[in-house]
C-alpha atoms as a PDB file:
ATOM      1  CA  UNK A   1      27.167 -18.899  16.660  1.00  0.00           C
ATOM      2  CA  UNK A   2      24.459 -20.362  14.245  1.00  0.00           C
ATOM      3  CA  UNK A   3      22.107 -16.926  14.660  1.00  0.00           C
ATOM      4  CA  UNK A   4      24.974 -14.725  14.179  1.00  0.00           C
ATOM      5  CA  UNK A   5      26.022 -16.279  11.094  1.00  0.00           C
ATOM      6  CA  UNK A   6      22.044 -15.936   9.844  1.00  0.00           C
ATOM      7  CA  UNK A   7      22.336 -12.190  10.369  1.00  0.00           C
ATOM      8  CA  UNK A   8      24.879 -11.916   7.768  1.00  0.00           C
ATOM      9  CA  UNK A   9      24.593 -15.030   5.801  1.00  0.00           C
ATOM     10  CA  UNK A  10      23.583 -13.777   1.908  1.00  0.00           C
ATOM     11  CA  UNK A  11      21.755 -16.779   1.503  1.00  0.00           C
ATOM     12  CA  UNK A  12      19.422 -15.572   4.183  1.00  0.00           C
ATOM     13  CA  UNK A  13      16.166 -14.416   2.972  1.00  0.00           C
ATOM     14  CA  UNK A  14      15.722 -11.630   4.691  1.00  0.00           C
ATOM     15  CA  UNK A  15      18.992 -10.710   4.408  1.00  0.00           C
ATOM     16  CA  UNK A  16      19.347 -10.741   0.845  1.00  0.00           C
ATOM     17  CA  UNK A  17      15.888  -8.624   0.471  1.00  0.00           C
ATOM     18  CA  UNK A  18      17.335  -6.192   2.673  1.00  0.00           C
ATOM     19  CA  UNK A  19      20.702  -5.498   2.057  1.00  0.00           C
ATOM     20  CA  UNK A  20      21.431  -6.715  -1.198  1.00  0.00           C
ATOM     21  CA  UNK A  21      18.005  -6.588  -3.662  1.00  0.00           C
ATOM     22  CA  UNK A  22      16.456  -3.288  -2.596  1.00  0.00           C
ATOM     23  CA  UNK A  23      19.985  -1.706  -2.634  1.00  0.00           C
ATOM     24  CA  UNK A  24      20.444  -2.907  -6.286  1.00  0.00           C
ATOM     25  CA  UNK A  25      16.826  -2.527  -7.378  1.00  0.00           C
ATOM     26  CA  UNK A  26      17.223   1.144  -6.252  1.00  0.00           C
ATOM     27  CA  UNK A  27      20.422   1.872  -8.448  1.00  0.00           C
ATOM     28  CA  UNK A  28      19.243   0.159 -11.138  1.00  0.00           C
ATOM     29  CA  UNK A  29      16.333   2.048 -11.432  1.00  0.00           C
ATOM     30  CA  UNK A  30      18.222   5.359 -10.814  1.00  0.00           C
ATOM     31  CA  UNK A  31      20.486   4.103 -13.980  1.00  0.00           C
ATOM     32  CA  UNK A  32      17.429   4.028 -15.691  1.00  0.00           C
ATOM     33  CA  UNK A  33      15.174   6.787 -14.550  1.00  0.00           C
ATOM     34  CA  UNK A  34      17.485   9.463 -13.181  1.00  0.00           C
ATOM     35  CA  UNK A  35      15.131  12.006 -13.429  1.00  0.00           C
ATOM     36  CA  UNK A  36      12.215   9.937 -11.710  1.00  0.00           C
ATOM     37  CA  UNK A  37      14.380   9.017  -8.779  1.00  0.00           C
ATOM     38  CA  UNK A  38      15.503  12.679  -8.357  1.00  0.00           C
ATOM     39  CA  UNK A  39      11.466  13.617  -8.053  1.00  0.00           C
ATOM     40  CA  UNK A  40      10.983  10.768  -5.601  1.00  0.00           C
ATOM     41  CA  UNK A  41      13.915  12.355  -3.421  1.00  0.00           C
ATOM     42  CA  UNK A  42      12.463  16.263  -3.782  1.00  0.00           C
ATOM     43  CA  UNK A  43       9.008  14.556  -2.885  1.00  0.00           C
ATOM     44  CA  UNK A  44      10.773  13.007  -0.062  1.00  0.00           C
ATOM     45  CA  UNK A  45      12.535  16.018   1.115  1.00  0.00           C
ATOM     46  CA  UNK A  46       9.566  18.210   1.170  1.00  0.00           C
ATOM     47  CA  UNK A  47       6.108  17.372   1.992  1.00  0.00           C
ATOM     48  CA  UNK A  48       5.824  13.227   0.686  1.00  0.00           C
ATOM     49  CA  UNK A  49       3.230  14.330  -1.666  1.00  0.00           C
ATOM     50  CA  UNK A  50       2.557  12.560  -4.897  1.00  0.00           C
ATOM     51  CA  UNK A  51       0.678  12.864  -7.468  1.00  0.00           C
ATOM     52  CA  UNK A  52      -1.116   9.279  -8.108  1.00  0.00           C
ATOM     53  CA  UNK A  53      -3.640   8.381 -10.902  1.00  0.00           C
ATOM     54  CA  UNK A  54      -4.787  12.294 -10.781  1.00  0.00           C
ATOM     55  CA  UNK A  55      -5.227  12.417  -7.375  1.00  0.00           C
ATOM     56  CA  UNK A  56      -2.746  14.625  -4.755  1.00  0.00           C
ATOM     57  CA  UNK A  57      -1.738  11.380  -2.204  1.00  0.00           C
ATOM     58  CA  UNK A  58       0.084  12.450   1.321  1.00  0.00           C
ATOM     59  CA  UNK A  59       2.420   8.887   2.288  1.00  0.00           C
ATOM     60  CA  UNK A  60       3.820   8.147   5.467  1.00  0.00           C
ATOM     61  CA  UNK A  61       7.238   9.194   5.706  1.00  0.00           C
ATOM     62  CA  UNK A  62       8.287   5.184   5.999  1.00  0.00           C
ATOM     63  CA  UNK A  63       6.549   2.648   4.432  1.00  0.00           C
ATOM     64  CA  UNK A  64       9.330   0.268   5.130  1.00  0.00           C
ATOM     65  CA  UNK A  65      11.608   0.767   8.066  1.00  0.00           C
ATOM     66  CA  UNK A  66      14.446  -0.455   5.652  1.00  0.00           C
ATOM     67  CA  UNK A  67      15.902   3.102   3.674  1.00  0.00           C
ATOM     68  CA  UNK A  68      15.762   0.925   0.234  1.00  0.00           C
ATOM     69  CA  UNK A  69      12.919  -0.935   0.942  1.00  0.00           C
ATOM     70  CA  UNK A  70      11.119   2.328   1.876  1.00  0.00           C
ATOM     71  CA  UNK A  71      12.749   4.109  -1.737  1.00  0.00           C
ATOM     72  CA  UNK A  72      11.456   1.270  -3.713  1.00  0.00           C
ATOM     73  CA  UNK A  73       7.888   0.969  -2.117  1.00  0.00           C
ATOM     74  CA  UNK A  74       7.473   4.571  -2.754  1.00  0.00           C
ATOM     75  CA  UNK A  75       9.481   4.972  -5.911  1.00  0.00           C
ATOM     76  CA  UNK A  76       6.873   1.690  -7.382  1.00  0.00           C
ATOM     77  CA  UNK A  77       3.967   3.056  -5.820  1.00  0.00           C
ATOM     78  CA  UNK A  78       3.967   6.939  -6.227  1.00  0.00           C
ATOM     79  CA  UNK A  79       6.719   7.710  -8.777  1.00  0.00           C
ATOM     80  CA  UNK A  80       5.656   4.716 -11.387  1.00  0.00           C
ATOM     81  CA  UNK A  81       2.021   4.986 -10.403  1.00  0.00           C
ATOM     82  CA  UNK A  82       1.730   1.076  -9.721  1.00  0.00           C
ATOM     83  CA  UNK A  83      -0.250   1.620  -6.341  1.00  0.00           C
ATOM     84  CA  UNK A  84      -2.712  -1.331  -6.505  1.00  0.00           C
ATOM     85  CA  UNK A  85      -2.570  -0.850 -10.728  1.00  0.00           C
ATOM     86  CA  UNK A  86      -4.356  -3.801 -11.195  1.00  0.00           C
ATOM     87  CA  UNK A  87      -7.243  -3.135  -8.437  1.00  0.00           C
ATOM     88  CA  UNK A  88      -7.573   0.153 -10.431  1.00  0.00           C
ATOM     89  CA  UNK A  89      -7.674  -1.078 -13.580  1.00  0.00           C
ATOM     90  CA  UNK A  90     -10.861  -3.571 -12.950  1.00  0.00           C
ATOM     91  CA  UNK A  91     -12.115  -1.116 -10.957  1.00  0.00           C
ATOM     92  CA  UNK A  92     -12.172   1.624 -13.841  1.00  0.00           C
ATOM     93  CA  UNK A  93     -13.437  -1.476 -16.034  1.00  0.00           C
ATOM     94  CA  UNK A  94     -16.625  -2.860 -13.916  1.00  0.00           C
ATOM     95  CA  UNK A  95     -17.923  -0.559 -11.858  1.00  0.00           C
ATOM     96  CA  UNK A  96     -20.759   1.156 -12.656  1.00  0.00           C
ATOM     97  CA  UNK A  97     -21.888   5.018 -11.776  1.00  0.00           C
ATOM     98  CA  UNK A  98     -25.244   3.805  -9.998  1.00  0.00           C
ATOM     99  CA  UNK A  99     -23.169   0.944  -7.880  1.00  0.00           C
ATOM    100  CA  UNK A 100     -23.761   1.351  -4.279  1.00  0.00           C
ATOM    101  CA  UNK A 101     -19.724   0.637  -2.829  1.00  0.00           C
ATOM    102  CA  UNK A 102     -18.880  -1.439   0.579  1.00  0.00           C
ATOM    103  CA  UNK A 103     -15.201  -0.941   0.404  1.00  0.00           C
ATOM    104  CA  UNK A 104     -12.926  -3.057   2.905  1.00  0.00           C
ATOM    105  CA  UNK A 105      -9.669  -1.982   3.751  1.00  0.00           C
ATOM    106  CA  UNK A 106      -8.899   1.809   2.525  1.00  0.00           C
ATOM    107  CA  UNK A 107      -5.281   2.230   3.993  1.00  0.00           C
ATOM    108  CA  UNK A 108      -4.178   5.227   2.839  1.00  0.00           C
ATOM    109  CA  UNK A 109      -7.064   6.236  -0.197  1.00  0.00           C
ATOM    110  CA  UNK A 110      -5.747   5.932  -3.755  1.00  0.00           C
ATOM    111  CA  UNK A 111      -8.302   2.949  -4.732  1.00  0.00           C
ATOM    112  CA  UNK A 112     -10.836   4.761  -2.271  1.00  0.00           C
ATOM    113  CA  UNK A 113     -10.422   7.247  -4.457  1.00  0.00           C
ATOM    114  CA  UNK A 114     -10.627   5.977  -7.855  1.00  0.00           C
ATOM    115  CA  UNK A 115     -14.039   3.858  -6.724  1.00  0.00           C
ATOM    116  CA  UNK A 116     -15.565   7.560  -5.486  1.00  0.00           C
ATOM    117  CA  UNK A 117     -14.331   9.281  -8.708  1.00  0.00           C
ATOM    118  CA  UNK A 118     -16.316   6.750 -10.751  1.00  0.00           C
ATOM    119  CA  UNK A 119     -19.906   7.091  -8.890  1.00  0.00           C
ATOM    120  CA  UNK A 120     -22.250   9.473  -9.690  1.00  0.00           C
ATOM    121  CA  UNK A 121     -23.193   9.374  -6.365  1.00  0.00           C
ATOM    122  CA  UNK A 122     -20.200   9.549  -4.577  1.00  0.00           C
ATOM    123  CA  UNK A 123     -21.552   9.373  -0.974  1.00  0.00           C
ATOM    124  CA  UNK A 124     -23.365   5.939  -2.071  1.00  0.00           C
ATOM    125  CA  UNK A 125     -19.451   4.924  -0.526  1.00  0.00           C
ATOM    126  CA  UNK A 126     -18.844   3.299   2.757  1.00  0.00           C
ATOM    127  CA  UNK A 127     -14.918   2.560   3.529  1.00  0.00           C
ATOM    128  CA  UNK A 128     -14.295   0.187   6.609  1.00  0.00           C
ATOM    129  CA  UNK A 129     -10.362   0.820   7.775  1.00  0.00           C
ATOM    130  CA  UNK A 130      -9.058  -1.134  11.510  1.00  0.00           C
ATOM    131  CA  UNK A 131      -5.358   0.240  10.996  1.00  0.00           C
ATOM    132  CA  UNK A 132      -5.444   3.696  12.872  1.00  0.00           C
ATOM    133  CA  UNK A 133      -2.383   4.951  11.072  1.00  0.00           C
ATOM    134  CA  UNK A 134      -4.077   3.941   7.810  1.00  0.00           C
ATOM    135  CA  UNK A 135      -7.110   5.704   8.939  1.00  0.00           C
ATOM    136  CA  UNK A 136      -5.080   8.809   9.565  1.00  0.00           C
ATOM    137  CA  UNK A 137      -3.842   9.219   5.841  1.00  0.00           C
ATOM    138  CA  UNK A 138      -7.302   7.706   4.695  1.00  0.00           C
ATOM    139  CA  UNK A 139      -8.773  10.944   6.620  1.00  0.00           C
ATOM    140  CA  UNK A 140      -6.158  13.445   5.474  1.00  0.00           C
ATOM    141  CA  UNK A 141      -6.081  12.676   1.871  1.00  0.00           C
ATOM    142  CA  UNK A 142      -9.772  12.369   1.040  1.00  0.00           C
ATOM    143  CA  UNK A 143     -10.343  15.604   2.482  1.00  0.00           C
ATOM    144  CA  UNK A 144      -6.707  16.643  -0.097  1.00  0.00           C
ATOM    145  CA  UNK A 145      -9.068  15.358  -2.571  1.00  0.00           C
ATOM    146  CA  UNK A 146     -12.720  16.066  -1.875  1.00  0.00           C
ATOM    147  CA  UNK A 147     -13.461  12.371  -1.317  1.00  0.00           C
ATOM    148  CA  UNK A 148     -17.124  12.053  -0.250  1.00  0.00           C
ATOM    149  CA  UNK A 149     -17.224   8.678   0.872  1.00  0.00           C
ATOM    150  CA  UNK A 150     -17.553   7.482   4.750  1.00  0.00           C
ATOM    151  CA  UNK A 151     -14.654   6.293   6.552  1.00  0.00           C
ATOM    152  CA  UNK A 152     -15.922   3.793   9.281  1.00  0.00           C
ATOM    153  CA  UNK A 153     -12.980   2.566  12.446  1.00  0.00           C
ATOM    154  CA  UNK A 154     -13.776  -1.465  12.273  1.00  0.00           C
ATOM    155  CA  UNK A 155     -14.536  -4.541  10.446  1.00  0.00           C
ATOM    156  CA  UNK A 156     -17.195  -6.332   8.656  1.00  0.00           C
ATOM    157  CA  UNK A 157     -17.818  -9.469  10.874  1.00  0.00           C
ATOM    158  CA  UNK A 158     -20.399 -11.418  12.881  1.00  0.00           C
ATOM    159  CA  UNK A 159     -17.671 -11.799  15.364  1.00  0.00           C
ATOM    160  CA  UNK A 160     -17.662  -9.280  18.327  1.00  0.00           C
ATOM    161  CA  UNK A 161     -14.353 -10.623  19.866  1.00  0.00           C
ATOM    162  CA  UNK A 162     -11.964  -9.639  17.364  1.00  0.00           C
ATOM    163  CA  UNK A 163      -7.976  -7.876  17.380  1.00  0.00           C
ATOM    164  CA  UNK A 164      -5.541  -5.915  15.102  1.00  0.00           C
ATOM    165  CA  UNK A 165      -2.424  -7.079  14.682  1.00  0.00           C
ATOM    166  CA  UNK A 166       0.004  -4.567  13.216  1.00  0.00           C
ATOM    167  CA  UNK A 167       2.908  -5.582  10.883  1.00  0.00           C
ATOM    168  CA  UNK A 168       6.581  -4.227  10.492  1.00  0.00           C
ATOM    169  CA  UNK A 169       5.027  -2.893   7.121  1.00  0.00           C
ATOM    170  CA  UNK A 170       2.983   0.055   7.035  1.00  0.00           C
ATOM    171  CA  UNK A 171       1.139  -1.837   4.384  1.00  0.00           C
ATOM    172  CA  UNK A 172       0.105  -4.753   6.552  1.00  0.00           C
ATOM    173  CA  UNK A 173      -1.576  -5.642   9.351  1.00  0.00           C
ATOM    174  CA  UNK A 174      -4.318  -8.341  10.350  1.00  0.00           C
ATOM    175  CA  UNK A 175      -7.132  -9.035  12.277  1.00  0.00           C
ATOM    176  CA  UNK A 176      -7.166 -12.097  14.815  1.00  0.00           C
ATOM    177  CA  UNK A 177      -8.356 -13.379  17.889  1.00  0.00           C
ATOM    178  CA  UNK A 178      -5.628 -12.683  19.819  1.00  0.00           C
ATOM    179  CA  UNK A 179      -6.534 -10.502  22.983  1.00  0.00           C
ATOM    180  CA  UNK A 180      -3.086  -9.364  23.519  1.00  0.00           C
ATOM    181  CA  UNK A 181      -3.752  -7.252  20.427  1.00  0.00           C
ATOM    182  CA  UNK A 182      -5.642  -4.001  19.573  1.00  0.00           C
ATOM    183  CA  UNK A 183      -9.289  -4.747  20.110  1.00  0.00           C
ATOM    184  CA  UNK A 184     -11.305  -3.972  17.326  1.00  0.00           C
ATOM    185  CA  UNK A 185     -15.329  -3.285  16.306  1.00  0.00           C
ATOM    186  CA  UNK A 186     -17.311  -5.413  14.574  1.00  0.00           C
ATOM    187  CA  UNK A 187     -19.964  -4.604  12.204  1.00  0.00           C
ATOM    188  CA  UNK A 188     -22.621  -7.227  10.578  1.00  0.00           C
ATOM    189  CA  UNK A 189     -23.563  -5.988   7.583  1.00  0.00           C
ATOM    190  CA  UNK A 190     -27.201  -5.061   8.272  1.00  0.00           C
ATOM    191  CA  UNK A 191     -25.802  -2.931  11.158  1.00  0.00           C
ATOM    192  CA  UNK A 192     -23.480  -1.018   8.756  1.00  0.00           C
ATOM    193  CA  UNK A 193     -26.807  -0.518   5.887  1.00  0.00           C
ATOM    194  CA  UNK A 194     -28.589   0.549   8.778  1.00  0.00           C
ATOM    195  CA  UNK A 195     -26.274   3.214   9.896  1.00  0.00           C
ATOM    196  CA  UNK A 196     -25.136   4.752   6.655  1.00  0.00           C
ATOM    197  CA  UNK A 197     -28.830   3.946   5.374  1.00  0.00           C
ATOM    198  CA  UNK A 198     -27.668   2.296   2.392  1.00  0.00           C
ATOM    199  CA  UNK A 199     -27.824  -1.105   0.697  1.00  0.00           C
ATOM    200  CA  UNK A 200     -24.984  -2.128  -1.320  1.00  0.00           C
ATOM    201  CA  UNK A 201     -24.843  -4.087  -4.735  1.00  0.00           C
ATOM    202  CA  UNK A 202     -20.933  -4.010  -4.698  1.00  0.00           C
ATOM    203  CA  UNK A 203     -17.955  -5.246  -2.337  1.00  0.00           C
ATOM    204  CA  UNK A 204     -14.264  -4.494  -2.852  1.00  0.00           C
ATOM    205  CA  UNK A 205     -11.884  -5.974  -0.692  1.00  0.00           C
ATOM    206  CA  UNK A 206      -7.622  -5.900   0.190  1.00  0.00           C
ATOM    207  CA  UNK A 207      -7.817  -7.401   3.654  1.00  0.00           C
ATOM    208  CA  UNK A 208      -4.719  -8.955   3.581  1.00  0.00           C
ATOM    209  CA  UNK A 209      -5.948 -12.545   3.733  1.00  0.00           C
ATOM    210  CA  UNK A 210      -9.532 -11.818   5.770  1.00  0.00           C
ATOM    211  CA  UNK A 211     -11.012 -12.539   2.536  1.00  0.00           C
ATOM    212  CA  UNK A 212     -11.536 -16.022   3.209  1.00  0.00           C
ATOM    213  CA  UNK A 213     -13.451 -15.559   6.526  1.00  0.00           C
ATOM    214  CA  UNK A 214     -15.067 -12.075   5.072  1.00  0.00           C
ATOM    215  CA  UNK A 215     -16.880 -14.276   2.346  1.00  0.00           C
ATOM    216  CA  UNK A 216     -17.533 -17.455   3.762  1.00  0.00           C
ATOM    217  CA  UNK A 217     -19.553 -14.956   7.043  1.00  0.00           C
ATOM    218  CA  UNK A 218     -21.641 -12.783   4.677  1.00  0.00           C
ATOM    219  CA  UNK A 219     -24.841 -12.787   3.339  1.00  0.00           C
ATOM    220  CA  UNK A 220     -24.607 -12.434  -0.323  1.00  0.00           C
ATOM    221  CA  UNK A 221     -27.880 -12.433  -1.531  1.00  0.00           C
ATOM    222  CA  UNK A 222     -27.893  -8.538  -2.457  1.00  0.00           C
ATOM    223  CA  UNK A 223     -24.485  -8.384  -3.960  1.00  0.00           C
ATOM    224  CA  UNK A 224     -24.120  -8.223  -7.106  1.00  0.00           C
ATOM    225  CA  UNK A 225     -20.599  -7.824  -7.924  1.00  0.00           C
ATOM    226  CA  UNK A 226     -17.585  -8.557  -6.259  1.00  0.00           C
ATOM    227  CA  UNK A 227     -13.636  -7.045  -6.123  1.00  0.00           C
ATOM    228  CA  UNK A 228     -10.970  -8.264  -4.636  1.00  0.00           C
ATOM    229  CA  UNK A 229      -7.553  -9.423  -3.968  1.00  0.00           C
ATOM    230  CA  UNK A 230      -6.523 -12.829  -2.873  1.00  0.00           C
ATOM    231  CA  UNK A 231      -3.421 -13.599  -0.623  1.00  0.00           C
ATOM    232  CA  UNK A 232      -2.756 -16.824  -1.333  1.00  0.00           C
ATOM    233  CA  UNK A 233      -2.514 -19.352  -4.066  1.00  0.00           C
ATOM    234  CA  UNK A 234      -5.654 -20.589  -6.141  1.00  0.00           C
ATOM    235  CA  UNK A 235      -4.916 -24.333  -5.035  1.00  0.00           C
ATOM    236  CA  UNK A 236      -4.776 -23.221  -1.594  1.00  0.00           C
ATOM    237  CA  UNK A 237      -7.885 -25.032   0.514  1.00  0.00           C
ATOM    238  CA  UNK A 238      -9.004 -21.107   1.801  1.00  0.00           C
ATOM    239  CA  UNK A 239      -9.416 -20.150  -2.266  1.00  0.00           C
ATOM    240  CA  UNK A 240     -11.664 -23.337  -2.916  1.00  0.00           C
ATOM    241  CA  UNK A 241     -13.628 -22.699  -0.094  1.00  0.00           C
ATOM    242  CA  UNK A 242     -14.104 -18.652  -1.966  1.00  0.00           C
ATOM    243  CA  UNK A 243     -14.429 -20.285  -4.837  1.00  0.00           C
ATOM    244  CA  UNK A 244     -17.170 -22.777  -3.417  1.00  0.00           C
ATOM    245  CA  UNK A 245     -19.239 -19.945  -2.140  1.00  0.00           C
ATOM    246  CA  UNK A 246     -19.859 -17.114  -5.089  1.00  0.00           C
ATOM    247  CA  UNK A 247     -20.287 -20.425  -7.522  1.00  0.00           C
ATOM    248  CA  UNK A 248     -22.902 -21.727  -4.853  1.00  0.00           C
ATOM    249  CA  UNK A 249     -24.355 -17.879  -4.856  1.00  0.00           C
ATOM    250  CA  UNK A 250     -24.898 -17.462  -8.330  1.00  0.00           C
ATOM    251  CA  UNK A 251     -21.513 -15.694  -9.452  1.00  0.00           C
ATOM    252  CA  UNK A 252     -19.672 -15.822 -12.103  1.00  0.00           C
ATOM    253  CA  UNK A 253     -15.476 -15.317 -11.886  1.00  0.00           C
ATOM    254  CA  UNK A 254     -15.452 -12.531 -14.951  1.00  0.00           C
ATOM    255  CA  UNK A 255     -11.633 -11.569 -15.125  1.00  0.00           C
ATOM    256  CA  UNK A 256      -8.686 -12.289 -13.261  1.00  0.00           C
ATOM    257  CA  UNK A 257      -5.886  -9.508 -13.032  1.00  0.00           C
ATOM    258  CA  UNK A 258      -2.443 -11.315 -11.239  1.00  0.00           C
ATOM    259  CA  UNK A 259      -4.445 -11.915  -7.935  1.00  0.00           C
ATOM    260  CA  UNK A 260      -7.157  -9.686  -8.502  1.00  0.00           C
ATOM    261  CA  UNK A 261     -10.867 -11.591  -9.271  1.00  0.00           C
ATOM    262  CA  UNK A 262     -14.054 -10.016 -10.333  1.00  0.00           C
ATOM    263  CA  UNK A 263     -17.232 -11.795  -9.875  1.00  0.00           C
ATOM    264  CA  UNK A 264     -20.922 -10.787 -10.738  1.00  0.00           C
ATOM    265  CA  UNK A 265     -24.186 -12.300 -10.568  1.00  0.00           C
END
């Protein structure tokens, strides 16, 4: 009796995300952008095409298995053009046209994207991606766009016994050491400079909570500036221990966007 009435109990969180705040998020946006919600259904319809920060961006057909959900993700993301805003918006600020890009986590390109726009040598790019659906868009629209950067299948780690954990959400996703999970490959950082034959200044990250272990691992003696996005709060031990590190490595925090830090030597 108790987990029936949790399936249908409004006070239940899940519940009440899924059947009661995406449905009325949804209409009250269409009350308020008729027109915008009509594009997001013809994008739907057709091809699931949208045009993001100037770029042409193919999304999975469900981003959410939950219809609203899924309408709001996309309607946010791809209608509004709030994919990752604030990633893009210290990206566009900091980086530099001679930087030399070790980007973590790609999913499905926009920020990829935007950081390849930027450099004036746009190979000077490495992406690292472990979701294989990810990967698949990742592939599909940098090629929409003429991306130049390389796409590499794997993680940045010391660790060779690593997994991938998928989500319900296309979105998430996380590497662990469980081995009834999707094994993954590692890659130490001078094995990645060594096969792309590059050595990068800059590191941009949205590993869904890896950045903890990601930072804390690395050698960050050639770095010079850092991007990323935290998933968790500031007085959270895994942030102090961040936090410890680039202050004990000579950077500097330089602006904080919601949970978005830039650092630089």
């Amino acid at each position: 009796m108790r987990s029936s009435y949790l399936k249908i109990n409004p006070f239940n969180y899940h519940f009440f995300r899924i059947y009661i705040y995406h449905p009325a998020l949804f209409f009250f946006n269409f009350f308020r952008f008729p027109q915008k919600c009509i594009n997001l259904f013809l994008r739907i319809k057709s091809d699931n095409v949208f045009r993001v920060y100037g770029f042409n961006i193919l999304s999975p057909k469900k981003i959410n298995n939950y219809f609203f959900a899924n309408l709001n993700a996309k309607f946010s993301s791809f209608i509004l053009e709030k994919y990752e805003y604030r990633e893009k918006e210290l990206i566009s600020k900091y980086l530099s046209k001679s930087d030399v890009v070790l980007e973590l986590g790609g999913c499905i390109g926009v920020i990829s994207l935007t950081i390849n726009r930027i450099l004036n040598f746009n190979k000077n790019h490495v992406v690292l991606e472990v979701d294989k659906n990810n990967m698949e868009f990742l592939e599909i629209n940098k090629k929409r766009n003429k991306g130049k950067f390389k796409i590499i299948y794997g993680v940045l780690s010391n660790d060779r016994n690593l997994f991938y954990k998928k989500s319900h959400s296309f979105w998430g996703g996380k590497v662990v050491k469980d081995k009834t999970s999707e094994p993954i490959s590692s890659y130490n950082l001078g094995q990645l400079e060594k096969i792309t034959n590059l050595k990068f200044n800059t590191l941009v990250m949205d590993i869904e909570g890896g950045e903890t272990d990601v930072i804390n691992d690395l050698d960050l003696q050639f770095f010079k500036k850092l991007l990323f996005e935290i998933h968790f709060e500031r007085e959270d031990l895994k942030y102090l221990s961040i936090e410890k590190k680039l202050k004990k490595n000579n950077f500097k925090k330089k602006e904080t966007y919601g949970k978005v830090e830039y650092w630089e030597k």
